[in-house]
Protein backbone atom coordinates (compact mmCIF):
# COMPACT_ATOMS: atom_id res chain seq x y z
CA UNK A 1 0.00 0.00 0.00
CA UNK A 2 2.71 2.20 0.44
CA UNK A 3 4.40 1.47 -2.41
CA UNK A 4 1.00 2.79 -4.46
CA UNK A 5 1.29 6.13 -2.64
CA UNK A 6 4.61 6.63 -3.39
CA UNK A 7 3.65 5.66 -7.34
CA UNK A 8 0.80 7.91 -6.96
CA UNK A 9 2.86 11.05 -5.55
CA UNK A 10 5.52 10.63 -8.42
CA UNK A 11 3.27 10.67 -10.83
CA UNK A 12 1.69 13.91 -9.61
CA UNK A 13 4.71 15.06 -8.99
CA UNK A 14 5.76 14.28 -12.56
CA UNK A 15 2.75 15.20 -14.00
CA UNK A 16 3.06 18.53 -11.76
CA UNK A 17 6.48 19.20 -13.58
CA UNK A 18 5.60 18.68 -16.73
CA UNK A 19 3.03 21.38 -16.69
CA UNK A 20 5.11 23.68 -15.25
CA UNK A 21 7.86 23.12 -18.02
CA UNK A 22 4.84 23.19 -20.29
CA UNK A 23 3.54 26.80 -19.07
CA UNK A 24 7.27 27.79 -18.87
CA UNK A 25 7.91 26.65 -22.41
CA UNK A 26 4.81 28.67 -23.70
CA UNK A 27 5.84 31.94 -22.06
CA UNK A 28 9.19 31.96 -23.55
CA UNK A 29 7.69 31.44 -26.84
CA UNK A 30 5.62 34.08 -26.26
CA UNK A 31 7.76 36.45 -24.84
CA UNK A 32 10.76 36.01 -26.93
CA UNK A 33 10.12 38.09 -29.70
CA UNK A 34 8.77 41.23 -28.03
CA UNK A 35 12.08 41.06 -25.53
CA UNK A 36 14.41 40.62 -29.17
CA UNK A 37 12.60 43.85 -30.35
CA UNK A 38 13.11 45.34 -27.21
CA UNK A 39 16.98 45.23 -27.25
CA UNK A 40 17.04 46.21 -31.07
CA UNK A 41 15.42 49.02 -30.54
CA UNK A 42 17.27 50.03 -27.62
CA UNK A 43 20.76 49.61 -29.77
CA UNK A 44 18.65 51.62 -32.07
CA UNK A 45 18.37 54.34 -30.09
CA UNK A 46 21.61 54.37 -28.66
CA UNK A 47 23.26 54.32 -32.04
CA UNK A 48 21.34 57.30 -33.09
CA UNK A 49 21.87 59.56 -29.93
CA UNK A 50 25.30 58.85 -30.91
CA UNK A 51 24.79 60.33 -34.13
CA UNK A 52 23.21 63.12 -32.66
CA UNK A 53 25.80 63.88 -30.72
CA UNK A 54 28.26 64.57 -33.33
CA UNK A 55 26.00 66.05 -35.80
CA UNK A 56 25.20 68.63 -33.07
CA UNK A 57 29.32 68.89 -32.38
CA UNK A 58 29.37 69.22 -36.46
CA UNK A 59 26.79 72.26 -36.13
CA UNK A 60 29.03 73.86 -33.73
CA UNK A 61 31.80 73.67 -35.89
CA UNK A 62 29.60 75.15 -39.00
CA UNK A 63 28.51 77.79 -36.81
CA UNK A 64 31.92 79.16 -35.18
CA UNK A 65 33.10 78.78 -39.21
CA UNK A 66 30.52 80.76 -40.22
CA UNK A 67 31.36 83.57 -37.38
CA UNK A 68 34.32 83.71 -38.94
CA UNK A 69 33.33 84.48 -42.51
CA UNK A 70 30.97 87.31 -41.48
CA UNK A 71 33.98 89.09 -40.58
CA UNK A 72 35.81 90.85 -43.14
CA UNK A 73 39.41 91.11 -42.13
CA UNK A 74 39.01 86.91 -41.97
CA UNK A 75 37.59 86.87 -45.17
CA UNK A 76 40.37 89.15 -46.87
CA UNK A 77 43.15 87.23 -45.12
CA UNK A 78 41.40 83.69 -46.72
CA UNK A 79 41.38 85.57 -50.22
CA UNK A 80 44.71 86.73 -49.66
CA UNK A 81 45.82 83.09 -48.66
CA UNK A 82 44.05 80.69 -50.82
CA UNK A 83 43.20 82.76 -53.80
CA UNK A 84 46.63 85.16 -53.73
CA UNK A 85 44.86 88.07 -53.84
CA UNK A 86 46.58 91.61 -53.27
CA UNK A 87 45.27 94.91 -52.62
CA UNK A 88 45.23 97.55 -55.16
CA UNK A 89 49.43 99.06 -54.95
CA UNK A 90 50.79 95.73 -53.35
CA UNK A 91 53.35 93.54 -55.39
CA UNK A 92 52.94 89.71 -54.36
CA UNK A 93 55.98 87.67 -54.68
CA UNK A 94 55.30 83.91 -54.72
CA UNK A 95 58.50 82.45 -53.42
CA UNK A 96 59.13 78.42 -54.60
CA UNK A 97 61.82 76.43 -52.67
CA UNK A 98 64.24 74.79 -55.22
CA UNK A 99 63.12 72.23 -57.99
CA UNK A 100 61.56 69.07 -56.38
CA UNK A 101 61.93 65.44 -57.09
CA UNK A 102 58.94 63.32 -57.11
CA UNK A 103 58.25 59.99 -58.90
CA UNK A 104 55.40 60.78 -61.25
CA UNK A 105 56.67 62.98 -63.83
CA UNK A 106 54.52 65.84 -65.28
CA UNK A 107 52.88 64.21 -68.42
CA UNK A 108 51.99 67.25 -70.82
CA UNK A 109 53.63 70.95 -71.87
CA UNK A 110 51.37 72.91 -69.25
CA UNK A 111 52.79 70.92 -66.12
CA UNK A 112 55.94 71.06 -67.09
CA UNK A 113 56.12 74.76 -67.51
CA UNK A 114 54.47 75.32 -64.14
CA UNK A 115 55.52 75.37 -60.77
CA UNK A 116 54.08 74.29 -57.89
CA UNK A 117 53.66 77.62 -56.07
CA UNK A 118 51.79 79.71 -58.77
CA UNK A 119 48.53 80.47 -58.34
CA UNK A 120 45.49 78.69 -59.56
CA UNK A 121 44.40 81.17 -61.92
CA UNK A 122 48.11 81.12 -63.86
CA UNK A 123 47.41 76.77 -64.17
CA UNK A 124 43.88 77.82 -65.21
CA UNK A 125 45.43 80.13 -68.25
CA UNK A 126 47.95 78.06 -69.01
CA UNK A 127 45.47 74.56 -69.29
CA UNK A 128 42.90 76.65 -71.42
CA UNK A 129 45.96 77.65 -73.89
CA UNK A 130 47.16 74.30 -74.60
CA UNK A 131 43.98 73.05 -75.05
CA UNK A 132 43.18 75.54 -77.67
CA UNK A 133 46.41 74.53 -79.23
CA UNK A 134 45.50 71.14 -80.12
């Protein structure tokens, strides 16, 4: 007699079990996907405040640049600098240091005749004349 109680206990005890696994089973079915969506959309998010973040650094950037430009002794030095620009009775000098050596070899009659340190508006002349000599 005791050995049917015992029988009977283990299989309610195994029966017991196997509905828990079963209900445990179901829920992480069920709850797998939303959690998976959960933590995508949190890398999401975190990958796109970290965009933010520099695109508002970049903004910054634009901004002090464009500070600069709205004043004019900035924007005469740049035309001076990039552009070689001079004021109305100035001479500019363009001073090149010495021939240099490099490996690729000017190919056609305009780059060999220029230097490196004129201007872009002499390379500009020069590539419109030997294209109208052709």
């Amino acid at each position: 007699m005791a050995r049917r109680q015992l029988s009977f206990r283990r299989r309610r005890t195994s029966g017991r079990t196997l509905a828990l696994s079963a209900i445990l089973f179901f829920l992480a079915l069920t709850l797998a996907p939303p959690i998976k969506h959960y933590f995508t959309q949190r890398a999401q998010i975190s990958a796109l405040n970290a965009q933010l973040v520099s695109d508002h650094k970049a903004l910054d950037a634009a901004r002090k640049e464009l500070l600069l430009w709205q004043n004019p002794e900035y924007v005469k030095s740049q035309a001076r600098e990039r552009l070689h620009f001079v004021l109305p009775g100035e001479r500019q000098y363009i001073v090149t240091e010495g021939t240099a050596t490099t490996d690729t070899a000017p190919t056609t009659k305009v780059a060999n005749s220029l230097t490196d340190g004129q201007p872009w508006y002499t390379r500009l002349i020069a590539s419109i004349s030997e294209s109208g000599d052709k």
